[in-house]
C-alpha atoms as a PDB file:
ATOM      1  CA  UNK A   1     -16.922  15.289   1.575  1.00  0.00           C
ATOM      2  CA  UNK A   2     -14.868  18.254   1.109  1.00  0.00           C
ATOM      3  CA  UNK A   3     -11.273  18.220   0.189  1.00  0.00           C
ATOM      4  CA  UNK A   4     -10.232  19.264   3.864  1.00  0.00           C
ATOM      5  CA  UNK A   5     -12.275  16.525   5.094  1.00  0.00           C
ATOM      6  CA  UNK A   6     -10.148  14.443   3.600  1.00  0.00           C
ATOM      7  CA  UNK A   7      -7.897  12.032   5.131  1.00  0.00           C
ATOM      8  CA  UNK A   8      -3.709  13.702   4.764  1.00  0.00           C
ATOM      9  CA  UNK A   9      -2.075  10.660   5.554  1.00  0.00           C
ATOM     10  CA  UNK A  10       0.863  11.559   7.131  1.00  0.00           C
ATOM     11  CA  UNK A  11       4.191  10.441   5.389  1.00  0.00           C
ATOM     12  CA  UNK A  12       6.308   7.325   6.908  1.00  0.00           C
ATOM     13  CA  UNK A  13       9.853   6.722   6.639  1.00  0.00           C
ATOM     14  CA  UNK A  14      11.126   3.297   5.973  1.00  0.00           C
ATOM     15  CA  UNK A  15      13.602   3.522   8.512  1.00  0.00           C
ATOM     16  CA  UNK A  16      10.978   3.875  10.909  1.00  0.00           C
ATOM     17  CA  UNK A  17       8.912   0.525  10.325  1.00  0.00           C
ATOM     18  CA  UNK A  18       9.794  -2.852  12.230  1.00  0.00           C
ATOM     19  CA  UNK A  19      13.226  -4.374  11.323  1.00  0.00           C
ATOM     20  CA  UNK A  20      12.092  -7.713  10.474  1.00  0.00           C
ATOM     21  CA  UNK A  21      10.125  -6.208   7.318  1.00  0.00           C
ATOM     22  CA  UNK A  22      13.523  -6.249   5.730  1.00  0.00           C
ATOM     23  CA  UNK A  23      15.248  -9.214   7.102  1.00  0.00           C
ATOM     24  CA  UNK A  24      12.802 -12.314   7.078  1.00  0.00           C
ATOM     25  CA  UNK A  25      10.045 -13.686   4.401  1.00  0.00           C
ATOM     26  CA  UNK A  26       7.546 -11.480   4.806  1.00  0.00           C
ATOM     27  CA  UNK A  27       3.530 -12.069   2.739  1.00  0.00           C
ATOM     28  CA  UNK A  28       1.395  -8.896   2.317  1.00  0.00           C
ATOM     29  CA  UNK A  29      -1.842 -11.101   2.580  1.00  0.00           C
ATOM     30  CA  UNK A  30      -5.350  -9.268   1.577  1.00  0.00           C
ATOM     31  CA  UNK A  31      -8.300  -9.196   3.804  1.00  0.00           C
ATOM     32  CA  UNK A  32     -10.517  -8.707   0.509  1.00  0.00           C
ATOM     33  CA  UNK A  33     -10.597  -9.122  -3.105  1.00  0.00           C
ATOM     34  CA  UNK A  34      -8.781  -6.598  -5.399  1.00  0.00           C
ATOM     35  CA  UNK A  35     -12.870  -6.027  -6.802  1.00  0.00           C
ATOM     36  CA  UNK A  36     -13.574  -4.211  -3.245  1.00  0.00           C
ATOM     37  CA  UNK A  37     -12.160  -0.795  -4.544  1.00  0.00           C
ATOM     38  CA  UNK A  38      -9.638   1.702  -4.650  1.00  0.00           C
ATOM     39  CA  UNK A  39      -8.589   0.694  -1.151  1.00  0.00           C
ATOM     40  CA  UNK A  40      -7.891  -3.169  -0.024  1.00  0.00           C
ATOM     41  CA  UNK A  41      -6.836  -3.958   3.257  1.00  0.00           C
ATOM     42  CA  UNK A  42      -4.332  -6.371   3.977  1.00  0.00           C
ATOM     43  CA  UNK A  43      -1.406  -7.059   6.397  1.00  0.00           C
ATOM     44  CA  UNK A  44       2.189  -7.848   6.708  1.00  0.00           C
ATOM     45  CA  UNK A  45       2.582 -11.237   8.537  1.00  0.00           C
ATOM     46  CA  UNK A  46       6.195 -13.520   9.136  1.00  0.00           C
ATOM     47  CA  UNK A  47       6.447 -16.234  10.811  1.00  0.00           C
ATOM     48  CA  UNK A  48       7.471 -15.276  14.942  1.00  0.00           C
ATOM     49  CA  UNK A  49       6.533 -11.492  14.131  1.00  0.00           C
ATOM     50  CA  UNK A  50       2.807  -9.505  14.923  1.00  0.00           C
ATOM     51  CA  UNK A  51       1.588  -8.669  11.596  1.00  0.00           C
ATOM     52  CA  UNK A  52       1.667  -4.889  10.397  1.00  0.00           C
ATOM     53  CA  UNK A  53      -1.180  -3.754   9.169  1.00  0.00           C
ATOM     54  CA  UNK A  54      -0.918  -2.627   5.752  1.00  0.00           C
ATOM     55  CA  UNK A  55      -3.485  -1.322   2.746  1.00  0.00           C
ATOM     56  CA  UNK A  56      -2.970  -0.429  -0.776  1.00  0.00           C
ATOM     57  CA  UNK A  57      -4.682   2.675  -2.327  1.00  0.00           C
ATOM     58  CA  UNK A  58      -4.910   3.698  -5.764  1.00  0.00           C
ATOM     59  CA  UNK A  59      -5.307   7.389  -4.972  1.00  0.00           C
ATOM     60  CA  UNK A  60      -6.164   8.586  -8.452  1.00  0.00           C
ATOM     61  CA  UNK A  61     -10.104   7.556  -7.771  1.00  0.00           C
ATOM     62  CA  UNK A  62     -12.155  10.850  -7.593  1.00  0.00           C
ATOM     63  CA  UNK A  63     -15.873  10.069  -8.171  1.00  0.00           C
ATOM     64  CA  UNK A  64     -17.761  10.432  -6.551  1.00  0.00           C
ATOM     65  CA  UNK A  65     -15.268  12.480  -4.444  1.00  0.00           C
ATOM     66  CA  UNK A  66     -11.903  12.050  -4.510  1.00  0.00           C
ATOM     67  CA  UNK A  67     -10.165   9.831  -1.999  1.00  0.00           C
ATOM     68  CA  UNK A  68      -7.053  11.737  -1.254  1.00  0.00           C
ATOM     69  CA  UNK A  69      -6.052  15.321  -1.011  1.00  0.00           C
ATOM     70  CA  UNK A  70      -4.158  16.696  -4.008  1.00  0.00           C
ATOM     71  CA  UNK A  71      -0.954  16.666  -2.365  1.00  0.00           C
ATOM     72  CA  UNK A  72      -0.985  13.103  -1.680  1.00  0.00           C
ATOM     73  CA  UNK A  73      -1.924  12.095  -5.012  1.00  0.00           C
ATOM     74  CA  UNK A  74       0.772  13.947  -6.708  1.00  0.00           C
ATOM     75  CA  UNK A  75       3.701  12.335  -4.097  1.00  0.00           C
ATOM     76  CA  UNK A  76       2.225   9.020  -4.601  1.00  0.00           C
ATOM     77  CA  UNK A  77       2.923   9.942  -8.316  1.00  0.00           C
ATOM     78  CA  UNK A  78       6.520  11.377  -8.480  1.00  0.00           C
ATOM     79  CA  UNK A  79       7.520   8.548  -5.684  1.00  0.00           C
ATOM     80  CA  UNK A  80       6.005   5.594  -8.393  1.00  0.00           C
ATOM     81  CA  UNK A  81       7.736   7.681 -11.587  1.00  0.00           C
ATOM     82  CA  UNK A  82      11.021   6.929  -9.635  1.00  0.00           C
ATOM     83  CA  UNK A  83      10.218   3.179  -9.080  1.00  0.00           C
ATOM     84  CA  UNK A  84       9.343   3.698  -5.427  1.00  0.00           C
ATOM     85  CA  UNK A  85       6.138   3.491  -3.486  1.00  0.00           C
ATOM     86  CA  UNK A  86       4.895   6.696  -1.075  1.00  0.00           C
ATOM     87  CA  UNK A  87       4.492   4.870   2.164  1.00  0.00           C
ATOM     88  CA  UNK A  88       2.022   6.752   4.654  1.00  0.00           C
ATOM     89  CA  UNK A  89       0.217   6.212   7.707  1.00  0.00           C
ATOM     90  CA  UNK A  90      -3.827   6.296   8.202  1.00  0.00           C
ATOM     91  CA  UNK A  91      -4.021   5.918  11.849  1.00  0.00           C
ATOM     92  CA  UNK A  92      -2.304   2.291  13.108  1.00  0.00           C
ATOM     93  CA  UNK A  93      -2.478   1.345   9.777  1.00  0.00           C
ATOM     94  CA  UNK A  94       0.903   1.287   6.833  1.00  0.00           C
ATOM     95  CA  UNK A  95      -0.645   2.382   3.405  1.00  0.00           C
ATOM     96  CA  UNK A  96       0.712   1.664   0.116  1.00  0.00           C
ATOM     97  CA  UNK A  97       0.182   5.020  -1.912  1.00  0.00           C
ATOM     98  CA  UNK A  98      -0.322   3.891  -5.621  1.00  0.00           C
ATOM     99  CA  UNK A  99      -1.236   5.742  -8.619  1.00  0.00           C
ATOM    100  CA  UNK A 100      -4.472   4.768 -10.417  1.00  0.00           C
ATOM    101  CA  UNK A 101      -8.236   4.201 -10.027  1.00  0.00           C
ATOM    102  CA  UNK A 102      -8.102   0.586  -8.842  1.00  0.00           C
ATOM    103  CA  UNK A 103      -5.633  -2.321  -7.974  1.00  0.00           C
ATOM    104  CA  UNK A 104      -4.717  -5.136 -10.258  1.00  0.00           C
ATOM    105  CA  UNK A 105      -2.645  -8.010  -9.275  1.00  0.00           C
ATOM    106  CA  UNK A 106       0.284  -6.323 -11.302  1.00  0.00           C
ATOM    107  CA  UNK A 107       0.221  -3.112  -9.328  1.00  0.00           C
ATOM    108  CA  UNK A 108      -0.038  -4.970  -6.258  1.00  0.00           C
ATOM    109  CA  UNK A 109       3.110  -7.038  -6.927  1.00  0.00           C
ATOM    110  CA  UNK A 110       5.019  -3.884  -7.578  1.00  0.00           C
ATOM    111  CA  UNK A 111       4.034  -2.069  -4.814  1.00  0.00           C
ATOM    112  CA  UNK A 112       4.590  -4.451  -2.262  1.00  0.00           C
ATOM    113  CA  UNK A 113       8.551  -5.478  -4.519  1.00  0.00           C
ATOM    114  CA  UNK A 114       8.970  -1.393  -3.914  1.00  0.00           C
ATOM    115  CA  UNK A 115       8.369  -1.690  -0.252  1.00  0.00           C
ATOM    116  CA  UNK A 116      10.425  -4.435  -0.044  1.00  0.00           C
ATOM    117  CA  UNK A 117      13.577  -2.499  -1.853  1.00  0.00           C
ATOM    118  CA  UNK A 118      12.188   0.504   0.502  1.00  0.00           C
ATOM    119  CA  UNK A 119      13.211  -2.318   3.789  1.00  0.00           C
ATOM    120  CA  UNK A 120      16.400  -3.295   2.545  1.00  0.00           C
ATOM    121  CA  UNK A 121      14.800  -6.753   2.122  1.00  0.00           C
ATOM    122  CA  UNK A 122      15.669  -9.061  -1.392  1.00  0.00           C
ATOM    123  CA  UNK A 123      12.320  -8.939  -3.875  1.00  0.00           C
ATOM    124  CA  UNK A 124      12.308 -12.416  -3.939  1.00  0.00           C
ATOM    125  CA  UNK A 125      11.677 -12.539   0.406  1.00  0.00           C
ATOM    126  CA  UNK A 126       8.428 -10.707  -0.186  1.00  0.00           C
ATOM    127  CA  UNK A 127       5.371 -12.652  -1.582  1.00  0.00           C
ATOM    128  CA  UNK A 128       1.738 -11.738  -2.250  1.00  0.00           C
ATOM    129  CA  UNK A 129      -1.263 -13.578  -1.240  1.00  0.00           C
ATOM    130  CA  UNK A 130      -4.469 -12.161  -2.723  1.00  0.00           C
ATOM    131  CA  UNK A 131      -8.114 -13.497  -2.351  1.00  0.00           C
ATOM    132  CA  UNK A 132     -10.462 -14.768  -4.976  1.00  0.00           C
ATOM    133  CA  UNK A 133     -13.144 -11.529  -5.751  1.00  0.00           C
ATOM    134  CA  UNK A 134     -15.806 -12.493  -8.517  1.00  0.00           C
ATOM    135  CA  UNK A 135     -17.139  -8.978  -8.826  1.00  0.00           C
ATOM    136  CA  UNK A 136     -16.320  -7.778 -12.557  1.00  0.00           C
END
């Protein structure tokens, strides 16, 4: 793949997500283990609400190719240097733009507290729920 094959995911504004994300307990819930790459799906779900769906990806990974174009990568980085997270769109889907080469359960907890300061919602409304991956 060639860098202008690759995806640009187009910037999203806080502002512009659903309202609940910032005024209700909200769970980013994975659909696979952490071990599944530098990308893991997962969604936004609250109680009375359709979930959002919502990935994180650690957009430093470039081997074999890399997984984001350069412009991306370097947002992702100046947004996390000023404790926020870039927030862009890859179709339907909300992505999580994080620095690094793969997602730990620390880097998932603040990316998904930075969204939640991004909403207006409290940290302590947001939780995480992350499934069990036995790949090393």
């Amino acid at each position: 793949m060639t860098p202008h094959e690759l995806p640009s995911y187009d910037e999203i504004d806080a502002f512009d997500l659903p309202d609940w994300l910032g005024e209700t307990e909200v769970t980013w819930a994975s659909d696979q283990g952490l071990g599944a790459g530098h990308r893991v799906s997962g969604q936004l779900v609250a109680d009375g609400h359709e979930a959002v769906r919502c990935d994180l990806l650690a957009v430093d990974d470039a081997y074999p190719e890399p997984v984001v174009v350069d412009s991306v990568r370097v947002r992702a980085h100046q947004y996390w240097r000023h404790g926020e997270v870039l927030l862009v769109a890859d179709g339907d889907r909300l992505v999580l733009a994080v620095p690094g080469l793969r997602l730990d359960p620390a880097v998932v907890l603040q990316a998904v507290g930075r969204l939640a300061r991004a909403v207006g919602a409290r940290d302590e409304s947001y939780a995480v729920r992350l499934r069990v991956d036995r790949r090393p």
